[in-house]
C-alpha atoms as a PDB file:
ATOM      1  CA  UNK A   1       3.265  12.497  17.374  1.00  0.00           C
ATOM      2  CA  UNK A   2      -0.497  11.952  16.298  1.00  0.00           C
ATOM      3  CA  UNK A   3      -3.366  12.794  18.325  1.00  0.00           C
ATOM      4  CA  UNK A   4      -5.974  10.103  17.550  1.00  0.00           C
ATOM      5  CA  UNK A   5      -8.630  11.604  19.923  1.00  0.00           C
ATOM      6  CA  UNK A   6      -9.165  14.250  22.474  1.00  0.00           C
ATOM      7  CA  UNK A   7     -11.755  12.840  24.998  1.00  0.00           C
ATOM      8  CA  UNK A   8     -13.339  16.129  26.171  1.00  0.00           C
ATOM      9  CA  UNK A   9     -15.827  14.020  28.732  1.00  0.00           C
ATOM     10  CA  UNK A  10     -12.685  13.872  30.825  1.00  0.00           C
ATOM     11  CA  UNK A  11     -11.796  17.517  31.486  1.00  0.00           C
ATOM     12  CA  UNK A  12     -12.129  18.390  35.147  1.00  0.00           C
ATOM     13  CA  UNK A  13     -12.033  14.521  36.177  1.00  0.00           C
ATOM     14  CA  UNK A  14      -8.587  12.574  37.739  1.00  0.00           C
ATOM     15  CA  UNK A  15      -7.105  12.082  34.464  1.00  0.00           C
ATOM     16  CA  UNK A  16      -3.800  12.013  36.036  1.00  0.00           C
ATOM     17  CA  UNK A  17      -2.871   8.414  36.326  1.00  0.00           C
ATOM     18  CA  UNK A  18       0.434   7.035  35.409  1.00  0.00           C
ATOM     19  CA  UNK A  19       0.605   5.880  31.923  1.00  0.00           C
ATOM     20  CA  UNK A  20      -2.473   8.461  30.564  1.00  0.00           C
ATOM     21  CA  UNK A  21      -1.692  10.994  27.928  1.00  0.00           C
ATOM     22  CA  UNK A  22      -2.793  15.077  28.799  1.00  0.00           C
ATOM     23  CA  UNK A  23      -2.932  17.870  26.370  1.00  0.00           C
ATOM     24  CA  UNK A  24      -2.799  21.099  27.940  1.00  0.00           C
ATOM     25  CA  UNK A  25      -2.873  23.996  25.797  1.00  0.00           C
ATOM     26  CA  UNK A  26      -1.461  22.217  23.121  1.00  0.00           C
ATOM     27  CA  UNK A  27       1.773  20.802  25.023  1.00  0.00           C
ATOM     28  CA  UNK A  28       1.059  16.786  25.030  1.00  0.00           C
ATOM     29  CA  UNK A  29       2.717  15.065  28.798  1.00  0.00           C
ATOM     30  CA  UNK A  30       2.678  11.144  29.478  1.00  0.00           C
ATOM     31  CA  UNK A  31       2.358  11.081  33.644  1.00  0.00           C
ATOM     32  CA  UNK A  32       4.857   8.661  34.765  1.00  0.00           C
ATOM     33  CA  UNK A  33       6.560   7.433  37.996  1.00  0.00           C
ATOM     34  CA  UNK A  34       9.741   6.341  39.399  1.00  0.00           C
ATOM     35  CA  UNK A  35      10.134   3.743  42.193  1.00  0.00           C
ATOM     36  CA  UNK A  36      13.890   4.051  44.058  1.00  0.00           C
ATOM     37  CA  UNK A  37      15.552   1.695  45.309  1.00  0.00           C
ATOM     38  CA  UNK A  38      14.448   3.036  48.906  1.00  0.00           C
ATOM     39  CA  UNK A  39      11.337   1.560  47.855  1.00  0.00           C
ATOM     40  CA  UNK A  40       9.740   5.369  47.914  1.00  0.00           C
ATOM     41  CA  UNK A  41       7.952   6.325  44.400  1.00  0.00           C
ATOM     42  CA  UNK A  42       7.318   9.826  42.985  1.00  0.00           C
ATOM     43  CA  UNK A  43       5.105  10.809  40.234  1.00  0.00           C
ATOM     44  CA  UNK A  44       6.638  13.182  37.357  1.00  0.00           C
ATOM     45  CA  UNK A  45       5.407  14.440  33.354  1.00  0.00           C
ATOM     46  CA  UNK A  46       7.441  14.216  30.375  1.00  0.00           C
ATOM     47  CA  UNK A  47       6.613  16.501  27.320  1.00  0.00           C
ATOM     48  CA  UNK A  48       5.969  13.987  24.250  1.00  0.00           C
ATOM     49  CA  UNK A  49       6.716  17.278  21.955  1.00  0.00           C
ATOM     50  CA  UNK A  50      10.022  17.832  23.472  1.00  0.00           C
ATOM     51  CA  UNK A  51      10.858  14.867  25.552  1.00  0.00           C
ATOM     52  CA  UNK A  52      11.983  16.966  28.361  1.00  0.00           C
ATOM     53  CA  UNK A  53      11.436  15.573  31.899  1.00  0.00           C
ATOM     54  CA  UNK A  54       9.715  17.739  34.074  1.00  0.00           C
ATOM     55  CA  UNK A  55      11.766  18.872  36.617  1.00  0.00           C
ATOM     56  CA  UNK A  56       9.754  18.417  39.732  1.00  0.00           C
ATOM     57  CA  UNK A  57       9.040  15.114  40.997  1.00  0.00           C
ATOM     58  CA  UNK A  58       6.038  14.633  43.670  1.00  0.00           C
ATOM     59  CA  UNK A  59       4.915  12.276  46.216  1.00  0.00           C
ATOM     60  CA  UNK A  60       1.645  11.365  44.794  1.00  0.00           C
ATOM     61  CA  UNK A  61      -0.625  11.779  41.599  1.00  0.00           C
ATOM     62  CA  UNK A  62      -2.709  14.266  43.561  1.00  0.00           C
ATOM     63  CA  UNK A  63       0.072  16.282  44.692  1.00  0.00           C
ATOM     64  CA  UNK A  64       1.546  16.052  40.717  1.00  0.00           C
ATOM     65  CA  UNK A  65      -2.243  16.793  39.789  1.00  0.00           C
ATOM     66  CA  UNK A  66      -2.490  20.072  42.618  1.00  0.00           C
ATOM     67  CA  UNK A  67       0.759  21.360  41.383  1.00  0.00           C
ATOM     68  CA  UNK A  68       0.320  21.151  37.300  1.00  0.00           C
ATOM     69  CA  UNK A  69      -3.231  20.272  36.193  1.00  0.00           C
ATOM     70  CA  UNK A  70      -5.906  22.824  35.334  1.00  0.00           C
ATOM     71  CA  UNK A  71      -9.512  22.581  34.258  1.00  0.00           C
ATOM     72  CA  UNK A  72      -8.431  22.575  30.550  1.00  0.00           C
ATOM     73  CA  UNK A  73      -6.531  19.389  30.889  1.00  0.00           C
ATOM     74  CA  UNK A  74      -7.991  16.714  28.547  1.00  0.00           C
ATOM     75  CA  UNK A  75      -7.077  13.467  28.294  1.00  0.00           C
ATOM     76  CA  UNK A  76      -5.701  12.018  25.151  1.00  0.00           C
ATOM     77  CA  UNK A  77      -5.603   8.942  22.862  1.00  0.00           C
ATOM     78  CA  UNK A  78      -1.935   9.592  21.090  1.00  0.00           C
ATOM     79  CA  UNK A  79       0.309   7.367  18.572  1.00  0.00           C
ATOM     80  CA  UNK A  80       3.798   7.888  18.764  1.00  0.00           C
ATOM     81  CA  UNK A  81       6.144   6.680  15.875  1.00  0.00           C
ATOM     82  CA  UNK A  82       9.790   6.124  16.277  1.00  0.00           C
ATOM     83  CA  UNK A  83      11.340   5.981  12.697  1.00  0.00           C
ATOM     84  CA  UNK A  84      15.182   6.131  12.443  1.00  0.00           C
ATOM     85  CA  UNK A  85      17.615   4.121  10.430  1.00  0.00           C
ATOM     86  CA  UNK A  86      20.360   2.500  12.666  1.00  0.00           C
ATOM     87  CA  UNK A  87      23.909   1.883  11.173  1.00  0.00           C
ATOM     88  CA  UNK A  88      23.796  -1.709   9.169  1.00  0.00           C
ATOM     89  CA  UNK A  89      20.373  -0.779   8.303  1.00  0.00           C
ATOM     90  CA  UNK A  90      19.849  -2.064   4.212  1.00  0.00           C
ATOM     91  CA  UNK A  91      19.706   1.228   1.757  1.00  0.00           C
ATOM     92  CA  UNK A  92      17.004  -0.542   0.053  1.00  0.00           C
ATOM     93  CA  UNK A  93      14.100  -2.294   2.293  1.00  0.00           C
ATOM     94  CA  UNK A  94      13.303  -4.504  -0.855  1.00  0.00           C
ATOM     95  CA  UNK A  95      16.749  -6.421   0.768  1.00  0.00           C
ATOM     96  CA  UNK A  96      15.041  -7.122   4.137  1.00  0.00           C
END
């Protein structure tokens, strides 16, 4: 995980909209949500360092935001790179 850019003109604003990336104190989250099939949605965080899903789930971004966020919560510009070889993969990419 790379952090491009910390946007520090964010801090104390509603940063906490599904699909933004937060750094807090060094721990980076992506705020997601989950719709259910009973149609009701709830808001959670997953650490991008760990890729644990938080284990609390809310009813809204501002109850997700009351519960976790703080004033030092800055919002994020972050590139994540998935690189694994899969079985079958070619030893040598010069065969691709």
């Amino acid at each position: 995980m790379e952090i491009e850019y910390r946007n520090e003109d964010y801090k104390n604003k509603n940063i906490y909209k599904v699909g933004n990336v937060i750094e807090d104190d060094g721990a980076i989250y992506l705020v997601c949500q989950k719709t259910f099939s009973n149609k009701c949605t709830k808001y959670f965080l997953i650490s991008l360092k760990t890729a644990i899903v938080s284990s609390e789930m809310y009813e809204s971004l501002k109850e997700l935001k009351l519960a976790v966020g703080n004033k030092n919560d800055t919002l994020v510009k972050a590139k994540l790179i998935v690189d694994y070889k899969l079985d079958g993969d070619a030893e040598d990419e010069n065969l691709h």
